[in-house]
Each structure stands twice: as structure tokens, then as C-alpha cells.
Protein backbone atom coordinates (compact mmCIF):
# COMPACT_ATOMS: atom_id res chain seq x y z
CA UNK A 1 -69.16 -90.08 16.49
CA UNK A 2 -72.44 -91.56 16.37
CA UNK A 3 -74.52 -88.83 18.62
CA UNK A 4 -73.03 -86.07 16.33
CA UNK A 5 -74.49 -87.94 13.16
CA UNK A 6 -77.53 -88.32 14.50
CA UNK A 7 -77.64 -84.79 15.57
CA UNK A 8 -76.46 -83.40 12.35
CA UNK A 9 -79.11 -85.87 10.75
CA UNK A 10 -82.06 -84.36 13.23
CA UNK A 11 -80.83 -80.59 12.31
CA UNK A 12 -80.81 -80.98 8.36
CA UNK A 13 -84.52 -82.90 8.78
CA UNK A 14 -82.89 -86.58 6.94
CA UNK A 15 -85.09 -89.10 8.26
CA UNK A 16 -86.18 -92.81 7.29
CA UNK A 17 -88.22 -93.23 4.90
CA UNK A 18 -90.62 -96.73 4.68
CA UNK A 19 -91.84 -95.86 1.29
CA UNK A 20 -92.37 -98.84 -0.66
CA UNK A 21 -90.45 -99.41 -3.99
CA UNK A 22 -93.41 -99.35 -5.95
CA UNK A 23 -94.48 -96.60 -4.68
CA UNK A 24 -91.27 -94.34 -5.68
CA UNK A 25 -91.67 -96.25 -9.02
CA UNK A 26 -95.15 -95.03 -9.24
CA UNK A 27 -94.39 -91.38 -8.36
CA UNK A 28 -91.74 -91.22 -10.63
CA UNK A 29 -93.44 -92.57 -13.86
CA UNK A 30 -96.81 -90.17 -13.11
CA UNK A 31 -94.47 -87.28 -13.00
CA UNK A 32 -92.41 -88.16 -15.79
CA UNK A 33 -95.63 -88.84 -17.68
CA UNK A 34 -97.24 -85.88 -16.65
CA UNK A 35 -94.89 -83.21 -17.58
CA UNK A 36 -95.35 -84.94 -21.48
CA UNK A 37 -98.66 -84.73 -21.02
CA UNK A 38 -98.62 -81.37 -20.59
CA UNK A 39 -95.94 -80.46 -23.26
CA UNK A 40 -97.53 -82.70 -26.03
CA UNK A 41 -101.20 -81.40 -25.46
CA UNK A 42 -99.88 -77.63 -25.24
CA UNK A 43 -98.41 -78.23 -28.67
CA UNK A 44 -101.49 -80.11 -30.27
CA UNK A 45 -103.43 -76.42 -29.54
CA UNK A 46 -100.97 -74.35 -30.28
CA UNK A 47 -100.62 -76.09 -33.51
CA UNK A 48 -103.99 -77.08 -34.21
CA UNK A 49 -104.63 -73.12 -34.28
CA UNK A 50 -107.10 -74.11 -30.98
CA UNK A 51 -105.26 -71.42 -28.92
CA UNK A 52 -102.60 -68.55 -30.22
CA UNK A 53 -99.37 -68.59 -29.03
CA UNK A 54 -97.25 -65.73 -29.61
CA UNK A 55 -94.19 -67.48 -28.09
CA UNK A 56 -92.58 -70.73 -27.82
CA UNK A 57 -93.00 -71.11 -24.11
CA UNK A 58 -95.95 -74.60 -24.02
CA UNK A 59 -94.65 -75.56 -19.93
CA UNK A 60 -93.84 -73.29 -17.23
CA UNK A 61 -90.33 -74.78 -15.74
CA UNK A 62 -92.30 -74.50 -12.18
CA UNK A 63 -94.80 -77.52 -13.16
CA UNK A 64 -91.46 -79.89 -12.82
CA UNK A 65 -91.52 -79.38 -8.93
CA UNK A 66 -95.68 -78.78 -8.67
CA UNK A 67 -95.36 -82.70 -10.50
CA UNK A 68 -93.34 -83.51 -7.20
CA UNK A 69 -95.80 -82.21 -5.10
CA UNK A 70 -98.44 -84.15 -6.51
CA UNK A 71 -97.35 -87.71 -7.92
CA UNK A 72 -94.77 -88.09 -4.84
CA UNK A 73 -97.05 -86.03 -1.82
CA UNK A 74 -100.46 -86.19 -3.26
CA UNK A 75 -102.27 -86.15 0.39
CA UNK A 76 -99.75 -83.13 1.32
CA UNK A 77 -102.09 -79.62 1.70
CA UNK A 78 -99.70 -77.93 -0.73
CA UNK A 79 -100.50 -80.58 -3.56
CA UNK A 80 -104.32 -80.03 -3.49
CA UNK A 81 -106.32 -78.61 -6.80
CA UNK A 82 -106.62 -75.09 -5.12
CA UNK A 83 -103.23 -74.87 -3.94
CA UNK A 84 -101.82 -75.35 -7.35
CA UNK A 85 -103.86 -73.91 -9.11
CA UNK A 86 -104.36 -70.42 -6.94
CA UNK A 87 -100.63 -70.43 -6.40
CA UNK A 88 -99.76 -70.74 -10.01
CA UNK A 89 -102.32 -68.04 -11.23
CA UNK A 90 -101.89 -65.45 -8.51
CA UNK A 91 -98.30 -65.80 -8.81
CA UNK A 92 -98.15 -65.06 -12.53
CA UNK A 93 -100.94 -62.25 -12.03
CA UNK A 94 -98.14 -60.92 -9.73
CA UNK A 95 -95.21 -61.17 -11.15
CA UNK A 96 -96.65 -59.65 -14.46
CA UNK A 97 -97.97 -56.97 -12.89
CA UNK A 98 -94.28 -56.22 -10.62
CA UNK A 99 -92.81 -56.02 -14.02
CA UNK A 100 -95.02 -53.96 -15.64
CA UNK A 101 -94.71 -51.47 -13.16
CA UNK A 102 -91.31 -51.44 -11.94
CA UNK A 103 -88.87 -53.26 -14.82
CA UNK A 104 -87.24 -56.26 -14.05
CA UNK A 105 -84.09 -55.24 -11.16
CA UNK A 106 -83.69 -57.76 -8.61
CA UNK A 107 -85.31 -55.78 -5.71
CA UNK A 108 -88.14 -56.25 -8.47
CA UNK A 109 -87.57 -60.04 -8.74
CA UNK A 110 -87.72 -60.17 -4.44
CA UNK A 111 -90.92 -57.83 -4.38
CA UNK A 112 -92.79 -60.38 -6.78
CA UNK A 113 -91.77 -63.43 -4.45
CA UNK A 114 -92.50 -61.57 -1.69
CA UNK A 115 -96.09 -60.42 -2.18
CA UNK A 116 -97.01 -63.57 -3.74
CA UNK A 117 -96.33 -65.31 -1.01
CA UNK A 118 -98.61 -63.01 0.92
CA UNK A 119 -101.11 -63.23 -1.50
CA UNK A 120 -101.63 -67.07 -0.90
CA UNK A 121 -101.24 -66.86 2.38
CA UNK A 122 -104.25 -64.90 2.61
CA UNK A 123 -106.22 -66.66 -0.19
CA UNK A 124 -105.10 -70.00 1.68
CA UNK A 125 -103.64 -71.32 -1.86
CA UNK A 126 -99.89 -71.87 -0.62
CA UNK A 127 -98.02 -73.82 -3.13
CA UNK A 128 -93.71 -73.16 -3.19
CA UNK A 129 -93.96 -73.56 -6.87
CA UNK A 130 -96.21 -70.62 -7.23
CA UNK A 131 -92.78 -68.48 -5.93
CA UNK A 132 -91.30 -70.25 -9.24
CA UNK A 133 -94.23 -68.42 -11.28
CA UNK A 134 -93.66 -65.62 -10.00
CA UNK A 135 -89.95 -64.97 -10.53
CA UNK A 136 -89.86 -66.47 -13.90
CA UNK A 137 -92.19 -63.78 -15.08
CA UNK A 138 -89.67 -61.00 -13.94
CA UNK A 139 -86.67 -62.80 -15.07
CA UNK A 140 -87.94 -65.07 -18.38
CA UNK A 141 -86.41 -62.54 -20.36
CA UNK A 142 -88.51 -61.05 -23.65
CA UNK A 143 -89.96 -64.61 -24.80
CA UNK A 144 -92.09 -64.37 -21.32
CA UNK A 145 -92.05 -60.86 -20.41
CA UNK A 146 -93.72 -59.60 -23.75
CA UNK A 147 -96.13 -62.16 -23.46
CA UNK A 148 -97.81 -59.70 -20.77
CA UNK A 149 -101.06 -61.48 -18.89
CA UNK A 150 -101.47 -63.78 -21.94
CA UNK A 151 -99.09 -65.39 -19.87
CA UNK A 152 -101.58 -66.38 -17.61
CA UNK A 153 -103.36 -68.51 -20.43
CA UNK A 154 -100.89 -70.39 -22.12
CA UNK A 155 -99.05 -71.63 -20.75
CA UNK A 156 -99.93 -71.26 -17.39
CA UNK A 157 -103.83 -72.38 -16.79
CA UNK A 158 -103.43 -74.85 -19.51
CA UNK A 159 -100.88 -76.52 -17.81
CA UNK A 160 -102.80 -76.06 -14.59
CA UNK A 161 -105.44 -77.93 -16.27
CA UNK A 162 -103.79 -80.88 -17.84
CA UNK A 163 -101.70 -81.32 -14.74
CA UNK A 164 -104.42 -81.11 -12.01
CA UNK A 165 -106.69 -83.99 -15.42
CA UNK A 166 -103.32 -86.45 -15.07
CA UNK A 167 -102.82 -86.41 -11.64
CA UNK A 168 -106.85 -87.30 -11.07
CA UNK A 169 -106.80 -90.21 -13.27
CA UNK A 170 -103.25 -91.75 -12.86
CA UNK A 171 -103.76 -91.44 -9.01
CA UNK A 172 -106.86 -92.42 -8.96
CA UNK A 173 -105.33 -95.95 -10.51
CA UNK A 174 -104.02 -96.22 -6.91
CA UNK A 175 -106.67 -96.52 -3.95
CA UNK A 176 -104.35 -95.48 -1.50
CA UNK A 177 -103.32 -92.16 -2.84
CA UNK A 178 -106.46 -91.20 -4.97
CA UNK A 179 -106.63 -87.16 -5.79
CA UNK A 180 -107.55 -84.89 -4.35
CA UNK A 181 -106.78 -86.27 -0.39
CA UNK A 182 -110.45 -85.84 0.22
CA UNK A 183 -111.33 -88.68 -1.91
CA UNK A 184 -108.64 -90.64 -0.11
CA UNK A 185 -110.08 -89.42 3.30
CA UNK A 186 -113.70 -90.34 2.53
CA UNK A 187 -112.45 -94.22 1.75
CA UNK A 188 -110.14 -94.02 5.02
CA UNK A 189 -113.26 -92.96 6.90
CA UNK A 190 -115.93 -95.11 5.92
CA UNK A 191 -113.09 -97.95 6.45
CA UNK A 192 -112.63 -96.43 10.24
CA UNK A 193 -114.06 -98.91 12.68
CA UNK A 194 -115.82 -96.97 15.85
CA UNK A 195 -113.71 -96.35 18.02
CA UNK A 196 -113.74 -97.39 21.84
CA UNK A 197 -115.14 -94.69 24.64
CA UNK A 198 -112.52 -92.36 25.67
CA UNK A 199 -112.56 -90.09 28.78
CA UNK A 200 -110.89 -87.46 26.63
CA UNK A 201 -111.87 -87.80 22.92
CA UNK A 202 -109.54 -85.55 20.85
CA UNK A 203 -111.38 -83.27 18.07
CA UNK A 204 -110.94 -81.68 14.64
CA UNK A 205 -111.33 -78.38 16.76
CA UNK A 206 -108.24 -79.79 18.70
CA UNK A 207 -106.03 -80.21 15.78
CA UNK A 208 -107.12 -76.68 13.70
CA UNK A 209 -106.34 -74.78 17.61
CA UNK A 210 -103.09 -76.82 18.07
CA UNK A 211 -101.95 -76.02 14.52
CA UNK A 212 -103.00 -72.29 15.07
CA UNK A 213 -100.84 -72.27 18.11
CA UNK A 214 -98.23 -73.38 16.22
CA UNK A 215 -97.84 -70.45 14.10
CA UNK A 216 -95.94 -72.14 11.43
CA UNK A 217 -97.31 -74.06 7.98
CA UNK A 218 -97.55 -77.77 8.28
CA UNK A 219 -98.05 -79.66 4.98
CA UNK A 220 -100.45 -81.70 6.22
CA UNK A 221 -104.48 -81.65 6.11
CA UNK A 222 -106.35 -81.31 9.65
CA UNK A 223 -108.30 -84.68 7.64
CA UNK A 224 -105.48 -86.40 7.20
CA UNK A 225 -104.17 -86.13 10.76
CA UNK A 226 -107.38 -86.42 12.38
CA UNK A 227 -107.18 -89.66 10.50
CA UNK A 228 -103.19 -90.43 11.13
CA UNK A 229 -103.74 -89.94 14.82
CA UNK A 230 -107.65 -91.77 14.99
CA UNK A 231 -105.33 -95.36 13.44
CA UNK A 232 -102.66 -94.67 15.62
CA UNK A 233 -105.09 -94.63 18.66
CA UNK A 234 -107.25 -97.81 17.58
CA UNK A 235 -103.83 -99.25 17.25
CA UNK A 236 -102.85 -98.63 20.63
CA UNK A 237 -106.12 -99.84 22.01
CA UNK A 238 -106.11 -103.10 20.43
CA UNK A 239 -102.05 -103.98 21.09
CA UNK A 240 -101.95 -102.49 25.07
CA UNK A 241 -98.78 -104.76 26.01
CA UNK A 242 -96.48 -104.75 28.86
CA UNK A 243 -92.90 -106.86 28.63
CA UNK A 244 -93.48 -110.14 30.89
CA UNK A 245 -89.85 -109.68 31.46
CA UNK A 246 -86.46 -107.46 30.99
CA UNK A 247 -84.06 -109.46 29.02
CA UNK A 248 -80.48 -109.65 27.46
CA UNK A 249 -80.70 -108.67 24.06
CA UNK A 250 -84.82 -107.69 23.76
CA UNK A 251 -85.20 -103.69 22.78
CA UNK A 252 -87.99 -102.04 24.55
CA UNK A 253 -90.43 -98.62 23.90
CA UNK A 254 -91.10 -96.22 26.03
CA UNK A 255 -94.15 -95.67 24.37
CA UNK A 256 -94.22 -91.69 24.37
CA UNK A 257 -94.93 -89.43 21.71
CA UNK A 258 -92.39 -86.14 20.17
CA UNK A 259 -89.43 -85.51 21.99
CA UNK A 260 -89.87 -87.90 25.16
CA UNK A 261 -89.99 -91.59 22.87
CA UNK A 262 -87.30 -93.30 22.98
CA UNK A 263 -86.08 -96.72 22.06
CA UNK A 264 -83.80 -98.89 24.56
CA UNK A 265 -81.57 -102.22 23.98
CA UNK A 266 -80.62 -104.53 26.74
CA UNK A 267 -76.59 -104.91 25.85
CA UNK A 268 -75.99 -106.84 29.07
CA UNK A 269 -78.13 -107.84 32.19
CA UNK A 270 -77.82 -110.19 35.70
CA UNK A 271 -78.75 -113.04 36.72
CA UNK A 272 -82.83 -113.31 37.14
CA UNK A 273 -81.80 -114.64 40.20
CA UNK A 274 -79.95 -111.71 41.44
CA UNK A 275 -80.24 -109.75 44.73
CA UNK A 276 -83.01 -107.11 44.36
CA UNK A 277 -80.19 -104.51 45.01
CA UNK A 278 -77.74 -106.05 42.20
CA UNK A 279 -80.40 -107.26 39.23
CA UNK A 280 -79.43 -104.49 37.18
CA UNK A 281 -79.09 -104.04 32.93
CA UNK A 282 -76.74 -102.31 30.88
CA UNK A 283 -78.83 -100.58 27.92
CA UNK A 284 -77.88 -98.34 24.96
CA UNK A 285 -80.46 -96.45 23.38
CA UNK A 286 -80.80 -97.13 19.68
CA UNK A 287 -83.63 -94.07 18.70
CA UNK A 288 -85.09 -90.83 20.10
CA UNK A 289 -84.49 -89.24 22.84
CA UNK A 290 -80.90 -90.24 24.54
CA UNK A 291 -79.86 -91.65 21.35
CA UNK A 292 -76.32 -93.59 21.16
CA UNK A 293 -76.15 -93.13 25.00
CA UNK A 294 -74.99 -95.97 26.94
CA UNK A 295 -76.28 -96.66 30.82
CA UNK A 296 -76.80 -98.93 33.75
CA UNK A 297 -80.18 -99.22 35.99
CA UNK A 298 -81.44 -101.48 38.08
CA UNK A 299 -84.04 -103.82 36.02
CA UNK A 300 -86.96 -102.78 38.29
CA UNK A 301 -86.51 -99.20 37.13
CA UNK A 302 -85.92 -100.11 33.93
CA UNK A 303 -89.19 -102.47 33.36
CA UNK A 304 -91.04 -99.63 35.28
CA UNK A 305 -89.55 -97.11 31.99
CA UNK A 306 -90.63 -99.34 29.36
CA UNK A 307 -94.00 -100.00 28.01
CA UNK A 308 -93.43 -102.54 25.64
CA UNK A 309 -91.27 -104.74 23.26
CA UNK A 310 -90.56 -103.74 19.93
CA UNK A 311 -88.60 -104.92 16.87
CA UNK A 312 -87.68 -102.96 13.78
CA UNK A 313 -89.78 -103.21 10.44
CA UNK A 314 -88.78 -102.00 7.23
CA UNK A 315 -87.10 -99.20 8.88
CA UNK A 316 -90.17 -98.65 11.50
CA UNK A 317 -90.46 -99.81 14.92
CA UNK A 318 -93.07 -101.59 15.49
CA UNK A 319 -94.24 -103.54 19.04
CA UNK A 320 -94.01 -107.28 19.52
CA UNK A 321 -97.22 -108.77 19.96
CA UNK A 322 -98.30 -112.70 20.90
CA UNK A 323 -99.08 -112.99 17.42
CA UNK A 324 -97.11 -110.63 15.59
CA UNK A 325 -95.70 -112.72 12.03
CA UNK A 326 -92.96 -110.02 11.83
């Protein structure tokens, strides 16, 4: 039963998550607090006779999710300031436009998804939320739809605005997610000790070919895995460890990356003092690849699989070292 959860879990993408508590707190209360932002300071111009509204319409429903986006993924590529606000603006500039020229059918509603998802693509502004835009402006009904490109205005670049202010200052409370990611990445840099001389020193030129080749949008920013993967590397370099020994009970890496890492747990092993031919472990692999199977190896081969010891960590694993205080 166990393999098939895990499976199911791989194919619908639910994985661990080591977020903090705080840190969900935080999200939460800068989106909560950012969506009143937005409606209280739409209604101070409206009212204040600052801007003319000829409809009620102060938020655009899509700014719920873009406050996802950027209070709970703020380092994510679809959070940053041109990806929200491009996607939002383009989007409305084509959805208007879709139903000014061909009513408001839903072949109408797909079209206006449809190309504005090609037109950020090719301005590089991808944001899901800008979809959102786009449909509401075919299917808002008359209290959008008459609106025409004022649209764009209010409420759309004014919430653009007081969305992108917020999520500057609140996040900007925070020095580890600080908006937009660059300012995060210039702090992670300048904090980067230098590294070590490689043989093989991987480049941003690496990364932008490898996510080329991959054909597929990654929400991440070539920055911020140049930096993910420059940590992980320092990390590796300054905890190298090998397990002494193979015993009952320990759980061991393999220390490979993607599909090939795995995690193993001694369930049962001989005698130290065993024949060469009979010293042999049960194990049952807890994570990765193999997971939930159950096997039997002689300890040689299994000390020549694994690279080193690990325990788990608020839901991470992490290795053992000399003088880990985990």
C-alpha cells in the first residue's frame, strides 16, 4: 500500500514542505493585508474624485491569486514586478480587444486566454493570473465589459501599483524574502564565500542552456538557482563524509541528485564478526528512488552504495556530521 501512495503522491506533485510557521503566518497576513490595501486606496480615489470610475469594480478578482504569488513565492520568476504587471496589462489589453471584436461566446472567452498567453510568452511577462484578466474581461458581464480599455486604468494598473508598493515594503520587513528576488540575490551574493577550485565550474550559461533544453517553464530565476546550487556545492565541500561503519538501525544517502538519490535504513544486519561471504544487511528504503522496497546485500556492497549518514530534519534529510547538534 505504501509504494502506491507514494506513487500517487509523486504523480499529483504533493511533496514536503519545511516552511517555517512564521513564515506561512507571514505570507498569509501580507496577502490578507494587501488585497485591503488595494480595495481601501481604490476607494479613497474613486471617492476623493482623484480618478473617475464609471463602475463599481475597485479590485480585479485575479489580484487574490497574483497576492499568492507574491507574499507566499516572492523569489518565484512569475511573482516578479514585470511579470505581474505585463501579464495583468497585456491580458486586459487582450481580452478587451477579443470582445470588442468578436462578442463574448466561449470560443471568444478561449481565444482571449489563448493569445494572452502567447503574448507573454513572447514579451517574457508570464504570470497565470494574467489568464484571470483576461477572461474576466470577456465574461464580467456589462459592469466590466462597458467599461471598454478604461478597464485597463482602474482598476487594473492601480491595483498593479498598490500591489507591486505593499509587497516592496512588507517584504522588505523580511531579509530573507526582500522584493523583487534581485534584491534578495544581491544580499545572498555578497554573503557567498569563494568558493573552492573546481575542475568543472558550472555557469549561468549552464543553467539558461539546460533550462532551454528543457523546453518547459520553470518558476524559478537562473539567479536564484545559480545561487540554490552554488550553497548546495559549498555545502558538500565542507561536510565530504563517508560512514566509518554499516550499522543496525543507522539510515544512509546515496548522495545522488534527481531520480538516482535515494535514502536506505538498516532494518537488520550480522554479526561484525561475520564471514566475509555471510556479513550481510537487510535494508528498506525510506525516500527516492526504490522507495518502500525491502532488500538484502552483503554489507561490503552496501557501504560501497552509500556515501554518507543522514538523519531527518524538520521534514529534510540532512547528513550526520562529527559535530552536527541535530
Amino acid at each position: 500500500m505504501k509504494p502506491f501512495i507514494h506513487e500517487l503522491r509523486s504523480l499529483v506533485g504533493y511533496t514536503s514542505n519545511s516552511t517555517s510557521h512564521a513564515e506561512k503566518l507571514i505570507s498569509a497576513l501580507g496577502g490578507s493585508l494587501s488585497i485591503g490595501c488595494i480595495f481601501w486606496l481604490a476607494q479613497i480615489l474613486v471617492e476623493g474624485d482623484i480618478l473617475d470610475s464609471t463602475s463599481g469594480v475597485l479590485v480585479v478578482a485575479s489580484m487574490g491569486a497574483s497576492a499568492v504569488l507574491l507574499f507566499a513565492v516572492p523569489h518565484g520568476a512569475l511573482s516578479q514586478p514585470w511579470a505581474v504587471t505585463g501579464g495583468h496589462i497585456l491580458s486586459g489589453l487582450v481580452g478587451i480587444s477579443c470582445f470588442k471584436l468578436f462578442g463574448d461566446s466561449f470560443i471568444v472567452a478561449g481565444l482571449a486566454v489563448g493569445l494572452a498567453i502567447g503574448a507573454m510568452y513572447y514579451l517574457h511577462c508570464i504570470h497565470p493570473l494574467g489568464g484571470a484578466t483576461a477572461l474576466t474581461v470577456v465574461i464580467g458581464g456589462p459592469t466590466i465589459t462597458d467599461m471598454g480599455y478604461q478597464y485597463i486604468l482602474l482598476p487594473v494598473i492601480i491595483n498593479i501599483v498598490i500591489i507591486l508598493l505593499f509587497s516592496v515594503i512588507y517584504n522588505g520587513l523580511f531579509k530573507w524574502c526582500r522584493y523583487p528576488a534581485h534584491l534578495t540575490h544581491r544580499l545572498k551574493k555578497s554573503a557567498l564565500t569563494k568558493p573552492i577550485n573546481r575542475q568543472y565550474e558550472l555557469t549561468h550559461e549552464d543553467f539558461a542552456a539546460a533550462m532551454q533544453e528543457l523546453d518547459s517553464y520553470v518558476d524559478i530565476t537562473p539567479e536564484g538557482l545559480a545561487d540554490l546550487l552554488e550553497l548546495a556545492k559549498q555545502h558538500a565541500e565542507k561536510n565530504i563524509t563517508h560512514p566509518a561503519e554499516i550499522l543496525a538501525g543507522r539510515i544512509y544517502s546515496n548522495g545522488k541528485m534527481g531520480n538516482l538519490w535515494s535514502i536506505r535504513q538498516i532494518v537488520d544486519a550480522a554479526p561484525t564478526d561475520s564471514q566475509p561471504h555471510r556479513d550481510q544487511v537487510i535494508y528498506k528504503v525510506l525516500s527516492g528512488d526504490g522507495a518502500y522496497k525491502i532488500d538484502i546485500c552483503l554489507r561490503s556492497e552496501f557501504h560501497q552504495w552509500a556515501r554518507f549518514e543522514v538523519i531527518k530534519h524538520q521534514q529534510q534529510w540532512v547528513k550526520v556530521t562529527t559535530d552536527s547538534s541535530l
